[in-house]
Protein backbone atom coordinates (compact mmCIF):
# COMPACT_ATOMS: atom_id res chain seq x y z
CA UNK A 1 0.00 0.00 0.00
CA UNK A 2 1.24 3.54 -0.73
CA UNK A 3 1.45 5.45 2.35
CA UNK A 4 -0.76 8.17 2.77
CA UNK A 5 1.74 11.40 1.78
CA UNK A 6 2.76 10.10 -1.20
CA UNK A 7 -0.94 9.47 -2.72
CA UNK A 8 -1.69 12.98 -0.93
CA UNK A 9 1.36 14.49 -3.38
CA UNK A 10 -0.08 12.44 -6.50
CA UNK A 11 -3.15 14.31 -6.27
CA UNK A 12 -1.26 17.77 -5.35
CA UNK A 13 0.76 17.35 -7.96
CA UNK A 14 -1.76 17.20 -10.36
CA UNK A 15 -3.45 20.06 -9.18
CA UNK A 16 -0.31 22.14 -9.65
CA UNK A 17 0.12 21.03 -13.22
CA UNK A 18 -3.47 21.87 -14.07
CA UNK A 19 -3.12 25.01 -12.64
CA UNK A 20 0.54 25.65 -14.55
CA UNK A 21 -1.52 24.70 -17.52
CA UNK A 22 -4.21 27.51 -16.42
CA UNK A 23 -1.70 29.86 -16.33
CA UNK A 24 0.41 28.96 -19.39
CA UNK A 25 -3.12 29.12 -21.76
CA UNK A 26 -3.52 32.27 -20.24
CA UNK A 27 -0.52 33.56 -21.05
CA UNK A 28 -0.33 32.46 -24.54
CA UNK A 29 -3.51 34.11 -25.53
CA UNK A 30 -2.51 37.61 -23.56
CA UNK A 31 0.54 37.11 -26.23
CA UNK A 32 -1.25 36.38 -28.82
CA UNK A 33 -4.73 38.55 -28.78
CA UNK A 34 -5.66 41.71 -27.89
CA UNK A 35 -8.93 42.42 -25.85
CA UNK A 36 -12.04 41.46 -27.60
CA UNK A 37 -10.40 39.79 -30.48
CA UNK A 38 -12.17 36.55 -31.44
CA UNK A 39 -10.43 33.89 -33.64
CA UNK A 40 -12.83 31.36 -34.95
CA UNK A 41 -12.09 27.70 -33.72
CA UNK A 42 -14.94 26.12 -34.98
CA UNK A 43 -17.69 28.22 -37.05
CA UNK A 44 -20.69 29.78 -35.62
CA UNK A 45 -19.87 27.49 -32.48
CA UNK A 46 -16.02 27.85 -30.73
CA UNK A 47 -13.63 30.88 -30.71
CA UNK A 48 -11.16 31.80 -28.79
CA UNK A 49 -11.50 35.36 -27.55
CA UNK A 50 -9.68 37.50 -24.98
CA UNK A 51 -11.80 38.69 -22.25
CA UNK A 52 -11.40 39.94 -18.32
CA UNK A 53 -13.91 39.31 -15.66
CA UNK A 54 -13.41 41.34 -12.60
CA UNK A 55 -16.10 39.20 -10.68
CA UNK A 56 -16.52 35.49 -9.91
CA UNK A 57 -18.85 32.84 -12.00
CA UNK A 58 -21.30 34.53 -14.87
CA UNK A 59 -19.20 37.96 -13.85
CA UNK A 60 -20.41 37.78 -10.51
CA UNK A 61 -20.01 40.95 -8.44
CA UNK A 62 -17.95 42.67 -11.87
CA UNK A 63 -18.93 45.78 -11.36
CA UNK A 64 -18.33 46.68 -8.05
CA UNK A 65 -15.31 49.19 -6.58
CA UNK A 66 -12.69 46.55 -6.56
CA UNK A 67 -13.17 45.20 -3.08
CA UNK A 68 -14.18 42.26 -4.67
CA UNK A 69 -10.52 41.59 -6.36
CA UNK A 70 -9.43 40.74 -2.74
CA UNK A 71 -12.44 39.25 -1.16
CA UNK A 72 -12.10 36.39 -4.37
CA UNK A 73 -7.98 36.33 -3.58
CA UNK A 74 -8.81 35.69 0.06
CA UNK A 75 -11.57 33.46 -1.20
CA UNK A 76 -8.99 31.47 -3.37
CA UNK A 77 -6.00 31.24 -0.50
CA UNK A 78 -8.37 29.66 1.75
CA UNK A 79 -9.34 27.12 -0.58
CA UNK A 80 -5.67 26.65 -1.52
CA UNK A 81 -5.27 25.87 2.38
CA UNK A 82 -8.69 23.88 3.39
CA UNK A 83 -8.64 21.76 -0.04
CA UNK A 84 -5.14 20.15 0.84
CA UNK A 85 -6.44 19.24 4.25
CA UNK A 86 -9.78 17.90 2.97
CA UNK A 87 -8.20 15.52 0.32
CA UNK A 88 -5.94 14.43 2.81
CA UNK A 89 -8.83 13.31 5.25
CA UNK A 90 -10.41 11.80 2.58
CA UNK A 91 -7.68 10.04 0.97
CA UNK A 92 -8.96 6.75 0.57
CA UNK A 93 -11.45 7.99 -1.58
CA UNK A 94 -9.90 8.37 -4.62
CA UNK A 95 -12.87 9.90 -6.99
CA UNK A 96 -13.11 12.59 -4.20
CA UNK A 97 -9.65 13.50 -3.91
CA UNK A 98 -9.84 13.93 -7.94
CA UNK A 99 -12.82 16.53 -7.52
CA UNK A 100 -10.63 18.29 -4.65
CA UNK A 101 -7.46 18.53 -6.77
CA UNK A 102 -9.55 20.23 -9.47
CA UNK A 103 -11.16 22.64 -7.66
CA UNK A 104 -7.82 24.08 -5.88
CA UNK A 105 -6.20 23.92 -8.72
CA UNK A 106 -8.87 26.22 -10.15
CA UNK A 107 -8.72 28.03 -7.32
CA UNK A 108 -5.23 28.38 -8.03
CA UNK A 109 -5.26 29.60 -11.07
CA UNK A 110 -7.97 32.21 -11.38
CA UNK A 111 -6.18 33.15 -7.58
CA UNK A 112 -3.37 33.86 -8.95
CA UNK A 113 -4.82 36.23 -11.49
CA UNK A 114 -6.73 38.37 -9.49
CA UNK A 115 -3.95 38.79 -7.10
CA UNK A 116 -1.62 39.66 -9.97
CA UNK A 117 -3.84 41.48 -12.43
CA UNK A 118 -7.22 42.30 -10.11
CA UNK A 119 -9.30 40.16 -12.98
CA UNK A 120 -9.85 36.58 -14.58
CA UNK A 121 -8.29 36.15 -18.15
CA UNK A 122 -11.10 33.99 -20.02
CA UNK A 123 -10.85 33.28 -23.84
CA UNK A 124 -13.00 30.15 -24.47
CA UNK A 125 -16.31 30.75 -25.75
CA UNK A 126 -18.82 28.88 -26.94
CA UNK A 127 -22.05 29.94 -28.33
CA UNK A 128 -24.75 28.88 -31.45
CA UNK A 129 -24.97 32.47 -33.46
CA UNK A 130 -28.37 30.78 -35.32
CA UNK A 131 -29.63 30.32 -31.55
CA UNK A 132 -28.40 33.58 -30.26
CA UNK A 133 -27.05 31.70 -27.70
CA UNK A 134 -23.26 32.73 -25.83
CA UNK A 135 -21.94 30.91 -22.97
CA UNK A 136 -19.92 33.26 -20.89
CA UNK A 137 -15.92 33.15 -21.65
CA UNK A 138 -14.37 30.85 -19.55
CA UNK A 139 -10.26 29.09 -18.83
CA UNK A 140 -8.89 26.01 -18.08
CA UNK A 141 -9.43 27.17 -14.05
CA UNK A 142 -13.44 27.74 -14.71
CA UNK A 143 -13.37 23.91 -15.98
CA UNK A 144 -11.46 22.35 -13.76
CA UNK A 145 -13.30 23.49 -10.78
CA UNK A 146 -16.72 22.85 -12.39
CA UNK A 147 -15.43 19.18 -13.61
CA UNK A 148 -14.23 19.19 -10.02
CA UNK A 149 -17.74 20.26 -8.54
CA UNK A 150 -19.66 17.52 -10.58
CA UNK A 151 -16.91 14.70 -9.78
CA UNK A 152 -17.76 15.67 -5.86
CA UNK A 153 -21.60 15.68 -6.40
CA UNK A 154 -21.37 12.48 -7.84
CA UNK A 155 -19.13 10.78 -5.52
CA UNK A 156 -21.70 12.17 -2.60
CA UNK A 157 -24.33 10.00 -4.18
CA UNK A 158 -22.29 7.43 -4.32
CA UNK A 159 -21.15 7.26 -0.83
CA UNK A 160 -25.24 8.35 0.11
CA UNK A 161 -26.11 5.15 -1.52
CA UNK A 162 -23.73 3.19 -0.05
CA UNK A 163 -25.34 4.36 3.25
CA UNK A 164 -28.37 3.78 2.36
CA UNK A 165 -27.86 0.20 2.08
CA UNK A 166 -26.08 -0.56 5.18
């Protein structure tokens, strides 16, 4: 069996690559495009497009006085503390230490860019023009803690069923 720190580092170590990778896509397309350029991935569904959100999910609190920049920082460093400690508590549950590395390192990432820049670079956006449909720009960060969030909802019902038939 692999003792308990070194499966706890497996799963911190992939949160700090996903966030690396957050931050690398980000800045590649700062590089690359300037603010409210949009490059057509796929027609009339996928571009990427350069984009800031000052807020949190949906632009979230985005137009306030910039209190919110370090109310989300301070948001992010506690999850970049608590996250760690929860995955270790729950480290024989593999499928809910995935979900936990995801969200922190989302947390990391889109942390790190409101304490560096006071706003969230997103460029991925997806939307049906024929539908007039747009799904708010989003980054690797924005995925990986949603993925994360589902991956923790359904490991809930799993252990709730388990419960449920003991």
């Amino acid at each position: 069996m692999i003792p308990e720190q070194i499966r706890l580092l497996r799963w911190l170590a992939l949160g700090c690559a996903l966030a690396c990778a957050d931050q690398a896509s980000k800045w590649f397309v700062l590089e690359r495009w300037v603010p409210g350029e949009r490059v057509s991935v796929i027609d009339g569904w996928f571009d990427i497009t350069l984009v800031f959100n000052r807020g949190a999910a949906f632009s979230f609190l985005a137009d306030q006085s910039g209190w919110q920049r370090w109310f989300f920082t301070a948001v992010s460093l506690l999850a970049a503390i608590v996250l760690p400690i929860l995955m270790r508590k729950m480290i024989d549950q593999p499928l809910a230490c995935a979900a936990l590395a995801l969200i922190w390192s989302g947390a990391l990432g889109n942390g790190l860019d409101r304490a560096m820049q006071g706003q969230v670079t997103d460029f991925f956006l997806f939307y049906r023009e024929a539908w007039q449909f747009y799904f708010p720009a989003f980054n690797i960060a924005d995925s990986a803690i949603t993925v994360g969030v589902i991956i923790l909802l359904i490991e809930e019902c799993i252990q709730w069923r388990k419960a449920a038939r003991t």
